[in-house]
N, C-alpha and C. Protein backbone atom coordinates (compact mmCIF):
# COMPACT_ATOMS: atom_id res chain seq x y z
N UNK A 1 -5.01 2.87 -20.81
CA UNK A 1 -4.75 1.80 -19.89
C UNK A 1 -5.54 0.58 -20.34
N UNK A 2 -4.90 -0.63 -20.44
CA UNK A 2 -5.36 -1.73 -20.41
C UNK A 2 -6.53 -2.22 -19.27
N UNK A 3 -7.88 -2.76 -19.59
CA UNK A 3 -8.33 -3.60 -18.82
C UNK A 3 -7.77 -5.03 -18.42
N UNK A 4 -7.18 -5.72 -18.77
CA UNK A 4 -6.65 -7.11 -18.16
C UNK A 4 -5.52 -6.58 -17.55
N UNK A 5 -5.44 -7.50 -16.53
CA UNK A 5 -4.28 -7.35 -15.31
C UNK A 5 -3.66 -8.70 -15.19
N UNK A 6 -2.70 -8.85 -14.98
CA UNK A 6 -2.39 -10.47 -14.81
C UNK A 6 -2.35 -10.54 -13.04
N UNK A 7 -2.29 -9.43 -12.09
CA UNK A 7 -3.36 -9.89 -11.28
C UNK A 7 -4.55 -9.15 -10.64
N UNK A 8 -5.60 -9.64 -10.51
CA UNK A 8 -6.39 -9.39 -10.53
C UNK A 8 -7.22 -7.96 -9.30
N UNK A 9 -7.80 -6.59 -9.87
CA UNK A 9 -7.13 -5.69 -9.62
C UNK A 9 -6.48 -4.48 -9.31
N UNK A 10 -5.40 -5.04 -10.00
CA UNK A 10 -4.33 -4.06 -10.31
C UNK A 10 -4.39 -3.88 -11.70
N UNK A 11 -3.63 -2.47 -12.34
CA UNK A 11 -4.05 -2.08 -13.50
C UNK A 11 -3.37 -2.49 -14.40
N UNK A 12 -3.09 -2.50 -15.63
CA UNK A 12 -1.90 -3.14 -16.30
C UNK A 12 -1.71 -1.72 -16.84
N UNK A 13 -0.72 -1.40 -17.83
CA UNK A 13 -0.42 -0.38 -18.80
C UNK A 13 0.12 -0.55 -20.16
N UNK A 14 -0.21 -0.12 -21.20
CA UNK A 14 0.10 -0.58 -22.20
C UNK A 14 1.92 0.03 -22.39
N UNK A 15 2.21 -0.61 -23.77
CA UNK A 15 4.03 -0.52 -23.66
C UNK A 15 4.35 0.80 -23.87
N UNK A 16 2.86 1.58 -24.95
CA UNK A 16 3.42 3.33 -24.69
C UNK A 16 3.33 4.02 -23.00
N UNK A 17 2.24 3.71 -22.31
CA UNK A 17 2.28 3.95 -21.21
C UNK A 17 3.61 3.90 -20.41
N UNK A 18 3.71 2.87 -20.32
CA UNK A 18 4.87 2.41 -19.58
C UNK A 18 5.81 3.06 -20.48
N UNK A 19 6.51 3.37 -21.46
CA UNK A 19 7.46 3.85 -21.95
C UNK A 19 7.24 5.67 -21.77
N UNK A 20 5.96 6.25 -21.32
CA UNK A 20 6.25 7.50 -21.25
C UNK A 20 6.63 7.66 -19.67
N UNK A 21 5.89 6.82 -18.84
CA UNK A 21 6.53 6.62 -17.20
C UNK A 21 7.67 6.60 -17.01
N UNK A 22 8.35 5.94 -17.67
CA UNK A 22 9.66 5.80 -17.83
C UNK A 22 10.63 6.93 -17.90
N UNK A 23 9.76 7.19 -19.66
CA UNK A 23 10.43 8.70 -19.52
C UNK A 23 10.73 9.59 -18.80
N UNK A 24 9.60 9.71 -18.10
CA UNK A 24 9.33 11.07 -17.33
C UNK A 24 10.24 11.13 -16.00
N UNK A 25 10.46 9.74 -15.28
CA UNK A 25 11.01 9.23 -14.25
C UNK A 25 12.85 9.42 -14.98
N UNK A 26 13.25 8.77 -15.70
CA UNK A 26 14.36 9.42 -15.85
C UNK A 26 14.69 10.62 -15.96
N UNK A 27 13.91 11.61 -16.44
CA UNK A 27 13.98 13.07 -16.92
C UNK A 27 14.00 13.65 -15.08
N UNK A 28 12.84 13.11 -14.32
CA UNK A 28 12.92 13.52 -12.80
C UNK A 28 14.71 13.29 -11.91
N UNK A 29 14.86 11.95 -12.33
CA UNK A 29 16.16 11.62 -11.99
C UNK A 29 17.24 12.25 -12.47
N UNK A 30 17.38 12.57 -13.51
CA UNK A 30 18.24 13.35 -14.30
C UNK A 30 18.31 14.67 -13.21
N UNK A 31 17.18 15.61 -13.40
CA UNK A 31 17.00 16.79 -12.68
C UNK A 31 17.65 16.61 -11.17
N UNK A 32 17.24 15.70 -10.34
CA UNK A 32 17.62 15.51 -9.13
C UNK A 32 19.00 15.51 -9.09
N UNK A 33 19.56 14.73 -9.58
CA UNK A 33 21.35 14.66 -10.18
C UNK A 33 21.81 15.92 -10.65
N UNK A 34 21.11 16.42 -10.99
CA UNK A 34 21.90 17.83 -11.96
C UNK A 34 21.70 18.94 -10.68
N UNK A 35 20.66 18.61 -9.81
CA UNK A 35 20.86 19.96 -8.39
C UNK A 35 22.26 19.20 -7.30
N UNK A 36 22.10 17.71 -7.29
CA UNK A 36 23.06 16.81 -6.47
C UNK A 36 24.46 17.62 -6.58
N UNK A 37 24.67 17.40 -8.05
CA UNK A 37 25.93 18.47 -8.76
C UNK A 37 26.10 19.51 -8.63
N UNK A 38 25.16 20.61 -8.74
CA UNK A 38 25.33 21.34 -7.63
C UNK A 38 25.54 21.85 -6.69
N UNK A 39 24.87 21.67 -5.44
CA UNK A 39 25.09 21.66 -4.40
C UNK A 39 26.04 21.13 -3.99
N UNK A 40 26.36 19.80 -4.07
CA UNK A 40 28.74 19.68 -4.15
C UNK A 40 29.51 20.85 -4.35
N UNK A 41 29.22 21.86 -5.62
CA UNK A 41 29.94 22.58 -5.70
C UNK A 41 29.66 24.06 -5.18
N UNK A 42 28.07 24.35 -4.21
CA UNK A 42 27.67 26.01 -3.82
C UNK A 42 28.43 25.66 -2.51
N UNK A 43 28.10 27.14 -2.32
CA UNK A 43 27.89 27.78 -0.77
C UNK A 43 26.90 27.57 0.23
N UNK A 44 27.31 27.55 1.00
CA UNK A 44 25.86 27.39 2.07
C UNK A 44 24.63 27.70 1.77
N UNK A 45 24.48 29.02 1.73
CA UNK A 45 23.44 29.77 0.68
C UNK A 45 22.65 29.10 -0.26
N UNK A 46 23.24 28.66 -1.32
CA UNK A 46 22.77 28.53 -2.38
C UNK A 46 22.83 27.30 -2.48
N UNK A 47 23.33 26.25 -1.20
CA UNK A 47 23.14 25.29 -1.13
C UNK A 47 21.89 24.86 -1.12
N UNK A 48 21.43 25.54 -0.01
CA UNK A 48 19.83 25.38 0.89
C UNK A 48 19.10 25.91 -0.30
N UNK A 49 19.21 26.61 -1.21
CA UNK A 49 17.97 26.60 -1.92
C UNK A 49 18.06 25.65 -3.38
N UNK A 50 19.29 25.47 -3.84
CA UNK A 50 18.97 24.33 -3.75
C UNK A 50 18.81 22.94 -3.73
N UNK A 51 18.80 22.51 -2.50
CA UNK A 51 18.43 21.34 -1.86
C UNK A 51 16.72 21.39 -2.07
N UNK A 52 16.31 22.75 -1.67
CA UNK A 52 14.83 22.74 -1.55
C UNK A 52 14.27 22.70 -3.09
N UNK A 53 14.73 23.07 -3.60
CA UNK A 53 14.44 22.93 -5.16
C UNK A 53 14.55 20.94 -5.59
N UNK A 54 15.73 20.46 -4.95
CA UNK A 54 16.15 18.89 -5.60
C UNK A 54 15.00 18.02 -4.64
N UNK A 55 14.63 18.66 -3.34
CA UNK A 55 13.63 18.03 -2.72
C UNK A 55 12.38 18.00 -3.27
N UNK A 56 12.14 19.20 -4.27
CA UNK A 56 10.66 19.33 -4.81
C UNK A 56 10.51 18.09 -5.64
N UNK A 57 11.42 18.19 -6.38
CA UNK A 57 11.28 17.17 -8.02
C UNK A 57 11.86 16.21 -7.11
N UNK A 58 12.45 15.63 -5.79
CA UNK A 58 12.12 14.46 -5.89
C UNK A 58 10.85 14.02 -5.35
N UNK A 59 10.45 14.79 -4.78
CA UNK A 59 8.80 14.83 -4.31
C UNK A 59 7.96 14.29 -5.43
N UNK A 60 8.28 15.23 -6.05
CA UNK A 60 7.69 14.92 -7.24
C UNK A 60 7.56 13.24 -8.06
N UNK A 61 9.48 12.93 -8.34
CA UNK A 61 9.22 11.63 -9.07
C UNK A 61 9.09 10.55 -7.92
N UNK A 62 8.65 10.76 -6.76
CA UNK A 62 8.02 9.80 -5.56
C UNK A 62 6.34 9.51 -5.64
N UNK A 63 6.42 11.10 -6.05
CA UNK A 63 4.29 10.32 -6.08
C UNK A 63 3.89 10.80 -8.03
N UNK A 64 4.58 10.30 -8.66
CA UNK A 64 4.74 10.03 -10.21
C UNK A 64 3.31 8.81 -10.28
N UNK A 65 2.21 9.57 -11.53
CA UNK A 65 1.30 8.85 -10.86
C UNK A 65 1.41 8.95 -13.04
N UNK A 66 1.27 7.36 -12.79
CA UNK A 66 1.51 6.92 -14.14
C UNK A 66 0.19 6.84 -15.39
N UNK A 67 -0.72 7.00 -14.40
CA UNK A 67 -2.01 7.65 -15.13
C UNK A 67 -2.55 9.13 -14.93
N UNK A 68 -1.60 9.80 -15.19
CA UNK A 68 -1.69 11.19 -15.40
C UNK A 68 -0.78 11.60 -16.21
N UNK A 69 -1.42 11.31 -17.57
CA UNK A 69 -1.21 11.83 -18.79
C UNK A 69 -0.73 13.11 -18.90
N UNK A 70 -1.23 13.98 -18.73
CA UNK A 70 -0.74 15.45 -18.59
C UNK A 70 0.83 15.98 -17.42
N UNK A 71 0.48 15.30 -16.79
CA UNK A 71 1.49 15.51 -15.97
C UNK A 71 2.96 15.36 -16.66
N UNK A 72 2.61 13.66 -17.17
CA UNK A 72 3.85 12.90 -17.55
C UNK A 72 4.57 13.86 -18.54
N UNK A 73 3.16 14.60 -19.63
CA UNK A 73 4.01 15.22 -21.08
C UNK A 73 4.28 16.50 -20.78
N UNK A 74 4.27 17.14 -19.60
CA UNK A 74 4.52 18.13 -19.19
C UNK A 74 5.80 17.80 -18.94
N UNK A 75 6.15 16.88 -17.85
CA UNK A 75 7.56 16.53 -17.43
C UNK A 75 8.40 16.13 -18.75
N UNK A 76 8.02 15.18 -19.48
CA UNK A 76 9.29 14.71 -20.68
C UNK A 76 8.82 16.42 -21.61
N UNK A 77 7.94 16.98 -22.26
CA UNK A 77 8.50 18.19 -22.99
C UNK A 77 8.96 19.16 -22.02
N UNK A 78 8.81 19.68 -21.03
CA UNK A 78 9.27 20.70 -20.37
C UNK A 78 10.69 20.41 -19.67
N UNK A 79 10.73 19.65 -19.14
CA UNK A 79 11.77 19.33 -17.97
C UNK A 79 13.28 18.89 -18.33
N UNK A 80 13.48 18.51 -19.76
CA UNK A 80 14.74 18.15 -20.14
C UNK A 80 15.48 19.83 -20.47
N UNK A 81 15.10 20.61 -20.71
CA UNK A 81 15.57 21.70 -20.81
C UNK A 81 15.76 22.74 -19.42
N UNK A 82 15.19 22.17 -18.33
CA UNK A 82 15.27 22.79 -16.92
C UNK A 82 16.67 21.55 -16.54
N UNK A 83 17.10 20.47 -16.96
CA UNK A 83 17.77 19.60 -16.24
C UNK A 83 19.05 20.50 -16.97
N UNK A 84 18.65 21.31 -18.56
CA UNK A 84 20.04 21.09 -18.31
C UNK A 84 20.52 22.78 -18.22
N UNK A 85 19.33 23.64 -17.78
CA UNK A 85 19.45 24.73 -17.53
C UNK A 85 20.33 24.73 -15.75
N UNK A 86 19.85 23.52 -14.96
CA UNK A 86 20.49 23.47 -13.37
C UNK A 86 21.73 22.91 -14.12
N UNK A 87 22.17 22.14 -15.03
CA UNK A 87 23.86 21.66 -15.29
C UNK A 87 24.50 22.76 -15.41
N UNK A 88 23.87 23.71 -16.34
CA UNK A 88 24.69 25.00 -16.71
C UNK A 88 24.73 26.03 -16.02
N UNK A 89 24.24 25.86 -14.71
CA UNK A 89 24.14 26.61 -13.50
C UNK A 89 23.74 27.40 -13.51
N UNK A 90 22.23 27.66 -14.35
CA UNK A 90 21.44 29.26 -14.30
C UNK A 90 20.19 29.02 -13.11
């Protein structure tokens, strides 16, 4: 993280920063969309779980805390392969 802020502060982030936030936030969005798709097409059942599953990860990319490094590379390496494990409906 950058020390200068243009205002005064608040934190700034450098352009990798901000480009792994990014990442990670689309990869969350992605996931959320891929249970959305889902659940259009379950049963009651398997609706509700999951909904509770699309509620977690959006929980999740709601308190996305852009200085938590670990978090972020957890989400972009791990999570593109869970988005497209919910497309393929396992």
């Amino acid at each position: 993280m950058s020390d200068r802020s243009p205002v005064e502060g608040l934190p700034t982030w450098s352009d990798a920063e901000e480009s792994r936030f990014d990442r990670a936030q689309q990869t969350l969005r992605a996931l959320v969309g891929a249970y959305a798709e889902r659940i259009s097409a379950a049963d009651e059942t398997a609706a509700e779980q999951l909904r509770a599953e699309q509620v977690r990860y959006g929980r999740e990319l709601a308190t996305l805390d852009p200085a938590d490094p670990e978090r972020l590379s957890t989400i972009i390496n791990d999570y593109p392969a869970l988005v497209e494990r919910v497309r393929a409906g396992a």
